[in-house]
Protein backbone atom coordinates (compact mmCIF):
# COMPACT_ATOMS: atom_id res chain seq x y z
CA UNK A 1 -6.44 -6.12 16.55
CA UNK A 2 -3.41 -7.71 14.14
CA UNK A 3 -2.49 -5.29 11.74
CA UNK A 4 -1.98 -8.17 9.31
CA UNK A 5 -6.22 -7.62 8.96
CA UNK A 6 -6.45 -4.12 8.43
CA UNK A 7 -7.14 -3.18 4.36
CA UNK A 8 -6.08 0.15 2.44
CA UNK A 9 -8.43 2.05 1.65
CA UNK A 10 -8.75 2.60 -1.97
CA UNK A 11 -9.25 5.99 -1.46
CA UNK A 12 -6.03 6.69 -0.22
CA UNK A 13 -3.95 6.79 -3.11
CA UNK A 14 -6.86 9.18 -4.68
CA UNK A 15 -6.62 12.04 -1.77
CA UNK A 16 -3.09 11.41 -0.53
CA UNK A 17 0.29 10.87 -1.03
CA UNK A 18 1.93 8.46 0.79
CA UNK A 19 5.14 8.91 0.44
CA UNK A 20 7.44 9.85 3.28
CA UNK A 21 11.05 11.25 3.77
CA UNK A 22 13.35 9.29 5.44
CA UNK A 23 14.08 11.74 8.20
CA UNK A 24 10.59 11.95 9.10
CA UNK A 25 10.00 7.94 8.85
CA UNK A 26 12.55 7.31 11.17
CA UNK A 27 11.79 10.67 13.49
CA UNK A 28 7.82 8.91 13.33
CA UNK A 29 8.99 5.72 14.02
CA UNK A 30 11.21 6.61 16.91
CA UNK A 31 7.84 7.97 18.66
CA UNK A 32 6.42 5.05 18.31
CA UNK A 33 8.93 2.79 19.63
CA UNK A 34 9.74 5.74 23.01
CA UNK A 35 5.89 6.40 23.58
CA UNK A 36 3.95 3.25 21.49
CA UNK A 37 0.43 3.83 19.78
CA UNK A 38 -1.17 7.20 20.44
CA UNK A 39 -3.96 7.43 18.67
CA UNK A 40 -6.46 4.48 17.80
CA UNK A 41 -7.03 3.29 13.48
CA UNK A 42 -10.50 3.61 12.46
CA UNK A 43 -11.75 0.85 10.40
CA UNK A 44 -14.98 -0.25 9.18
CA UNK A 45 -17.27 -2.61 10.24
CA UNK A 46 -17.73 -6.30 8.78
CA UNK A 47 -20.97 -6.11 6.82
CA UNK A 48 -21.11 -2.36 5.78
CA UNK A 49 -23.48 -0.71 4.03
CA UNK A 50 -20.91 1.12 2.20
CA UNK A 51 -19.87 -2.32 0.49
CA UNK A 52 -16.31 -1.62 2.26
CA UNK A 53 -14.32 -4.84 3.31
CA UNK A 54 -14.28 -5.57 6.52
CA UNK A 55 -11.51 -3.74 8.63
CA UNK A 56 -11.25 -1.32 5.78
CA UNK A 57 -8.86 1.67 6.90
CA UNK A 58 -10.49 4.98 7.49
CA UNK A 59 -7.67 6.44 9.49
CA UNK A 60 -4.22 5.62 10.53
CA UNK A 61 -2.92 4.33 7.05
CA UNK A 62 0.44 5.93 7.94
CA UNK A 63 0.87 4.75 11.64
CA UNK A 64 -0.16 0.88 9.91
CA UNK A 65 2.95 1.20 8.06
CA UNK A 66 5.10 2.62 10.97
CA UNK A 67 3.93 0.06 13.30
CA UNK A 68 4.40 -2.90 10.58
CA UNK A 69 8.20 -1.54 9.95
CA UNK A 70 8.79 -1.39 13.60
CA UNK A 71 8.07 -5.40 13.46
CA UNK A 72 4.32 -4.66 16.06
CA UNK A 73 1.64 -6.91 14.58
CA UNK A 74 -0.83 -5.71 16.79
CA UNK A 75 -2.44 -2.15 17.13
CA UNK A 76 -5.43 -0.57 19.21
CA UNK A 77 -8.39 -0.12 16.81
CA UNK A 78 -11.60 1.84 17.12
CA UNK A 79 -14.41 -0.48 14.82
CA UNK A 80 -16.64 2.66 13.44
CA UNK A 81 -19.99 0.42 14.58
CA UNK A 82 -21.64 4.14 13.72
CA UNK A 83 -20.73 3.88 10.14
CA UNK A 84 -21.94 0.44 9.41
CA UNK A 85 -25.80 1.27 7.49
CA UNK A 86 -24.06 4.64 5.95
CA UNK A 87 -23.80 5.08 2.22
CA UNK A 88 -20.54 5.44 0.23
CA UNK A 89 -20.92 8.98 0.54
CA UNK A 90 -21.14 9.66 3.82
CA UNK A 91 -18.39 6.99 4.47
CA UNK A 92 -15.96 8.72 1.91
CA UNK A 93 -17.37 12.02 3.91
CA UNK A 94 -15.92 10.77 7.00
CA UNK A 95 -12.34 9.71 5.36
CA UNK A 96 -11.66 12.78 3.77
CA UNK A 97 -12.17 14.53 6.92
CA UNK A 98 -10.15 12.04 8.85
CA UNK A 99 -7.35 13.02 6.33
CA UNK A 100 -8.45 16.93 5.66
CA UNK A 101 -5.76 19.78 5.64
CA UNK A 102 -2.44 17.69 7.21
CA UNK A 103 0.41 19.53 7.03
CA UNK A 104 2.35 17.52 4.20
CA UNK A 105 -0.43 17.82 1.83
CA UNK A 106 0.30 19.11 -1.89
CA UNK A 107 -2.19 21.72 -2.63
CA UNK A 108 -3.74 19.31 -5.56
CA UNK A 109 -4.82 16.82 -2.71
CA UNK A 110 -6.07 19.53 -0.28
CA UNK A 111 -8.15 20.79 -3.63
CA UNK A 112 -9.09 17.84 -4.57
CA UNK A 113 -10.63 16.83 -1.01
CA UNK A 114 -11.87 20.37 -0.39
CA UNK A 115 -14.30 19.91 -3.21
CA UNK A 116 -15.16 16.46 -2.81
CA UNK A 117 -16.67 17.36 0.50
CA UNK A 118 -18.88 20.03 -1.22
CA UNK A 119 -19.96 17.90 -4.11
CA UNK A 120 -21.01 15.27 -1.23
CA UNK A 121 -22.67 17.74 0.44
CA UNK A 122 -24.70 18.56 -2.20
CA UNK A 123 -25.41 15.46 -3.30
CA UNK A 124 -23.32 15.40 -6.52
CA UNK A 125 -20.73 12.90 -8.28
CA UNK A 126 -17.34 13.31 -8.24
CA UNK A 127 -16.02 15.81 -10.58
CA UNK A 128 -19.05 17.55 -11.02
CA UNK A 129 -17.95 21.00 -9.20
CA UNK A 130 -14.96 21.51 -10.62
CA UNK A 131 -15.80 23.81 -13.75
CA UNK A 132 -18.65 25.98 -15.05
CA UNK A 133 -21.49 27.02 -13.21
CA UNK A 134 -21.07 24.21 -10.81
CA UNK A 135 -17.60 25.50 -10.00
CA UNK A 136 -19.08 29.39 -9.08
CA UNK A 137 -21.88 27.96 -7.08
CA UNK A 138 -19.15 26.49 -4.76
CA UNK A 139 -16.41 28.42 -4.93
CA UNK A 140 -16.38 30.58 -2.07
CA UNK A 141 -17.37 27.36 0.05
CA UNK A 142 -13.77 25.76 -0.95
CA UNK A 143 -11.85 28.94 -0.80
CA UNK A 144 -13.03 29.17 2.69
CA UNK A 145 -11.92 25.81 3.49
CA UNK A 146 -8.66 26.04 1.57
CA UNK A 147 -7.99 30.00 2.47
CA UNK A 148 -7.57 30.25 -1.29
CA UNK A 149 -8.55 32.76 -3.65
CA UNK A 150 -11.02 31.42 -6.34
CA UNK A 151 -8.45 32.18 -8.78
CA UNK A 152 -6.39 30.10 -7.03
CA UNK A 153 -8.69 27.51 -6.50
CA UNK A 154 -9.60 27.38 -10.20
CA UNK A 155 -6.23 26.51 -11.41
CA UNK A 156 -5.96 23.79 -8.91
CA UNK A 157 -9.53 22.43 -10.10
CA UNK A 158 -8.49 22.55 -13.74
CA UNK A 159 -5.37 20.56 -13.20
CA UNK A 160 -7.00 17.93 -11.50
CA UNK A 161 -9.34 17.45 -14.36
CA UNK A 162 -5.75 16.80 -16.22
CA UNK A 163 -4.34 12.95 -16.69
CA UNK A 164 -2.71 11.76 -13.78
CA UNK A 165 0.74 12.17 -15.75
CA UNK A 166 0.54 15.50 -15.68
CA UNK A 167 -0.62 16.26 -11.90
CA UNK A 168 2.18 13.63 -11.21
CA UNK A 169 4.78 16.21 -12.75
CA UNK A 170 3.05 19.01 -10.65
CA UNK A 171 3.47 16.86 -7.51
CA UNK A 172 7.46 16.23 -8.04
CA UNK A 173 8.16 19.75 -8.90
CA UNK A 174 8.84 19.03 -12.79
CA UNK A 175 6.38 21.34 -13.99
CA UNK A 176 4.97 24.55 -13.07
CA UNK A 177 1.73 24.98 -12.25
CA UNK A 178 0.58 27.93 -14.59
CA UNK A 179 1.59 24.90 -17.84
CA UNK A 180 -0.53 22.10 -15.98
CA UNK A 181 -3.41 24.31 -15.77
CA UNK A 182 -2.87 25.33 -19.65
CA UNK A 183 -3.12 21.19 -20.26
CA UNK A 184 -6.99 20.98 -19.46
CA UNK A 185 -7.40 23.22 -22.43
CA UNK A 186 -6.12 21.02 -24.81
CA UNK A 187 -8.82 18.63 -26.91
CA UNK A 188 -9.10 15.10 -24.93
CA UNK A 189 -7.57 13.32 -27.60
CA UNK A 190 -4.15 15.87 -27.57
CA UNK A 191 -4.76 14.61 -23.45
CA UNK A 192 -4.67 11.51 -23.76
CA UNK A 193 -1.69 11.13 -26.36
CA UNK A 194 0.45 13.52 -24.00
CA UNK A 195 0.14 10.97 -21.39
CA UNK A 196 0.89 8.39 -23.40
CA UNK A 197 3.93 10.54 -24.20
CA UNK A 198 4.75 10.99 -20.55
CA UNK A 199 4.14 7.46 -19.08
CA UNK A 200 6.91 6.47 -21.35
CA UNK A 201 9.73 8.83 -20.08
CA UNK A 202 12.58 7.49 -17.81
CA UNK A 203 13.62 11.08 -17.03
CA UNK A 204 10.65 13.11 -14.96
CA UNK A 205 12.39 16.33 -15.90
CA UNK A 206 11.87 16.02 -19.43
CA UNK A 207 8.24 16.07 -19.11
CA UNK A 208 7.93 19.73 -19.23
CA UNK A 209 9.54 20.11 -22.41
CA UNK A 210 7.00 17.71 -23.53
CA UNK A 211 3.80 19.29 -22.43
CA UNK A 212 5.16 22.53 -23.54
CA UNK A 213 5.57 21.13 -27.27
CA UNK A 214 1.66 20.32 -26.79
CA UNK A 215 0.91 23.80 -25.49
CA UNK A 216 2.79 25.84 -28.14
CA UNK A 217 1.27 23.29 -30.86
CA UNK A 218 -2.20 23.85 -29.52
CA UNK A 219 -1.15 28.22 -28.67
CA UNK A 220 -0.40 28.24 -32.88
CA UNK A 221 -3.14 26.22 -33.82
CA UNK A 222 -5.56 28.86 -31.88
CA UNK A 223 -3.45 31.61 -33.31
CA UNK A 224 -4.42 30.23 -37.42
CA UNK A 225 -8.06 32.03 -35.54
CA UNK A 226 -7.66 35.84 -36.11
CA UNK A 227 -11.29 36.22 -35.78
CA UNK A 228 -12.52 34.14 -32.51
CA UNK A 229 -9.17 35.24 -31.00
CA UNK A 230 -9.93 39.05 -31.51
CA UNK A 231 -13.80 38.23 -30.13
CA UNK A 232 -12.02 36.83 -27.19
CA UNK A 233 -9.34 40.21 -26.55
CA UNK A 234 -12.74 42.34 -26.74
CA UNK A 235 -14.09 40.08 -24.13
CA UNK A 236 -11.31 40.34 -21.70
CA UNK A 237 -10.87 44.14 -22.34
CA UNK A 238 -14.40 44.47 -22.05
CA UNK A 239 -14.43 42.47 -18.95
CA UNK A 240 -11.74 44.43 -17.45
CA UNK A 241 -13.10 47.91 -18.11
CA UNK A 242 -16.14 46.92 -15.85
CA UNK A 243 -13.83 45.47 -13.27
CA UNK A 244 -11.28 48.61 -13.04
CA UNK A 245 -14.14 50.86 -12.38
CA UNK A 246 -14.58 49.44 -9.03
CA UNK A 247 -10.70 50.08 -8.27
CA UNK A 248 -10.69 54.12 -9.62
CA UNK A 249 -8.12 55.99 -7.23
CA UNK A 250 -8.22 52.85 -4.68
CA UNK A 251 -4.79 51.44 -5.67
CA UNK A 252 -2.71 52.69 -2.56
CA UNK A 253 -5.59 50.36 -0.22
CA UNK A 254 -4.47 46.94 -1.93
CA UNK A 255 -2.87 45.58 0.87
CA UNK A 256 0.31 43.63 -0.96
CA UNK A 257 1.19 40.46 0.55
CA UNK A 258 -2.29 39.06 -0.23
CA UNK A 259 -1.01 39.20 -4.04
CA UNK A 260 2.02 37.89 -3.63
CA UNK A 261 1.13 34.51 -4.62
CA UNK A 262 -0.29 35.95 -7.66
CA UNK A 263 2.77 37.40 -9.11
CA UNK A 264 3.56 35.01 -11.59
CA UNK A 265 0.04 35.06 -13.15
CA UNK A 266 0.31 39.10 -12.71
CA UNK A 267 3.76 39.14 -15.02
CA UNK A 268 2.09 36.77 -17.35
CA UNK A 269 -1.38 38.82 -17.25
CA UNK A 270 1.07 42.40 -18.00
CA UNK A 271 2.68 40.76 -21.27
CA UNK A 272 -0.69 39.94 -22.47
CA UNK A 273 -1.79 43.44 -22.69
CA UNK A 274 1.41 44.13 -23.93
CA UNK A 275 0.79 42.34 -26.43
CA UNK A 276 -3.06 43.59 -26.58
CA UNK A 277 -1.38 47.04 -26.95
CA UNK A 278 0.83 45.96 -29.57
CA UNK A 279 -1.95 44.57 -31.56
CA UNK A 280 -3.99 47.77 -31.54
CA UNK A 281 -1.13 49.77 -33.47
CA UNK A 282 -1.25 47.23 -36.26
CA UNK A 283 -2.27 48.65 -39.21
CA UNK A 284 -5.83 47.84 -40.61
CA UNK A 285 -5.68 45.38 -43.30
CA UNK A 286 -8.24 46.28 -46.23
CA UNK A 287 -10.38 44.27 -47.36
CA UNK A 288 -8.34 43.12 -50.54
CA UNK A 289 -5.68 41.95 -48.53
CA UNK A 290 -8.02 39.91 -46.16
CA UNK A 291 -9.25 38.51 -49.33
CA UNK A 292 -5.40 37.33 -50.74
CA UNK A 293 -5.27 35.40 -47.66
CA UNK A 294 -5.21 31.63 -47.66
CA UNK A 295 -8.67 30.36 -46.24
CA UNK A 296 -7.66 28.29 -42.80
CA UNK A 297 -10.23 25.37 -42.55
């Protein structure tokens, strides 16, 4: 078939990105020219179900592009004649799979596919699995998929419910994931002005030092809280008590290099209690003094 008919599919750009390096372009494109076309492009059928245009990419988006550069017009294609009365979702099904888990993935694409494919599976809309009940009910479903921890996989959820300006900073490296995840906290106004904020910067690297001004704004205006911030230490500590029970003199069998991706939210988890500890040798405040305070509406 000429490539010249073959159509992106719009889901691409949602699950993957499809930018190369140059080394491995021209190390790609070499291949082609020495060996030619390996594997066939899967495309849908004219007249879909799915509502897809005809010739619609489901895989082989990046050999398209190879084989266009390399100046070949035409390509062998495999017409998916099996997809062509199946629904959006099962279509969608079949192209994250096609793309699932390749080894230049970012681990916000290989999130976001790895819970797509539950919330098809379970008959939900996008987005619906990604925080809340919904998100326990599938968790150990994605970690599986993803050999994540749920932690892990929670983090990666909450930045994808972020703007796109932020997950693009996560992508290139300008921002750490532990502030990204922080982001999804913030009201949805505060989101939506911080990506105003960030689609007009020239310079990607001074997007953290944006966000950051949003997250210490947003860390002060929780701290003007004594009360619901004191409810939630009790919470945690309470939380915690439970959870250290199960680890009484069991220490020495944590077998280390499963944690070691979890150091930087173990540091950051140790200067909380500091802090926690800190807090607790305060000295009480009577009740006159509570009651010379300014009232915070």
């Amino acid at each position: 078939m000429k490539l010249a008919k073959l159509v992106p599919n719009a889901l691409q750009d949602k699950y993957n990105d499809r930018t190369r390096s140059a080394g491995s372009i021209a190390a790609l494109r070499e291949d082609l020219l020495e060996n030619g076309q390996r594997d066939p492009i899967h495309v849908m059928p004219p007249g879909n179900a799915a509502g897809l245009p005809e010739w619609t990419i489901l895989d082989g988006h990046g050999r398209t592009d190879l084989l266009l550069a390399a100046g070949i017009e035409v390509a062998d294609v495999i017409v998916r004649w099996d997809l062509l009365h199946a629904d959006a979702a099962r279509v969608e099904r079949t192209f994250i799979q096609f793309n699932f888990n390749r080894r230049h993935d970012h681990p916000l694409d290989l999130a976001a596919k790895a819970v797509r494919l539950c919330e098809i599976k379970l008959g939900k809309p996008a987005g619906a699995l990604r925080t809340g009940s919904a998100f326990t009910a599938m968790r150990d479903e994605v970690a599986a998929m993803t050999g994540w921890t749920g932690r892990h996989l929670l983090r990666m959820c909450r930045i994808l419910l972020t703007p796109t300006e932020v997950q693009r900073l996560v992508r290139d490296g300008s921002l750490p994931m532990v502030d990204a995840e922080k982001v999804e906290a913030l009201d949805r106004d505060k989101q939506v002005e911080l990506a105003q904020r960030l689609g007009t910067l020239t310079d990607a690297r001074e997007g953290k030092q944006v966000v950051r001004e949003y997250l210490t704004a947003h860390r002060e205006g929780r701290n003007k809280r004594p009360g619901q911030v004191t409810r939630l230490a009790l919470r945690l500590i309470a939380n915690l008590k439970r959870d250290l029970d199960e680890f009484a003199g069991r220490f020495d069998g944590i077998y280390g290099p499963d944690l070691v991706e979890h150091r930087e939210f173990l540091a950051e988890a140790i200067a909380a209690f500091e802090n926690l500890l800190a807090a607790s040798q305060r000295p009480a405040k009577s009740i006159l003094d509570l009651l010379k305070e300014p009232q915070l509406s």
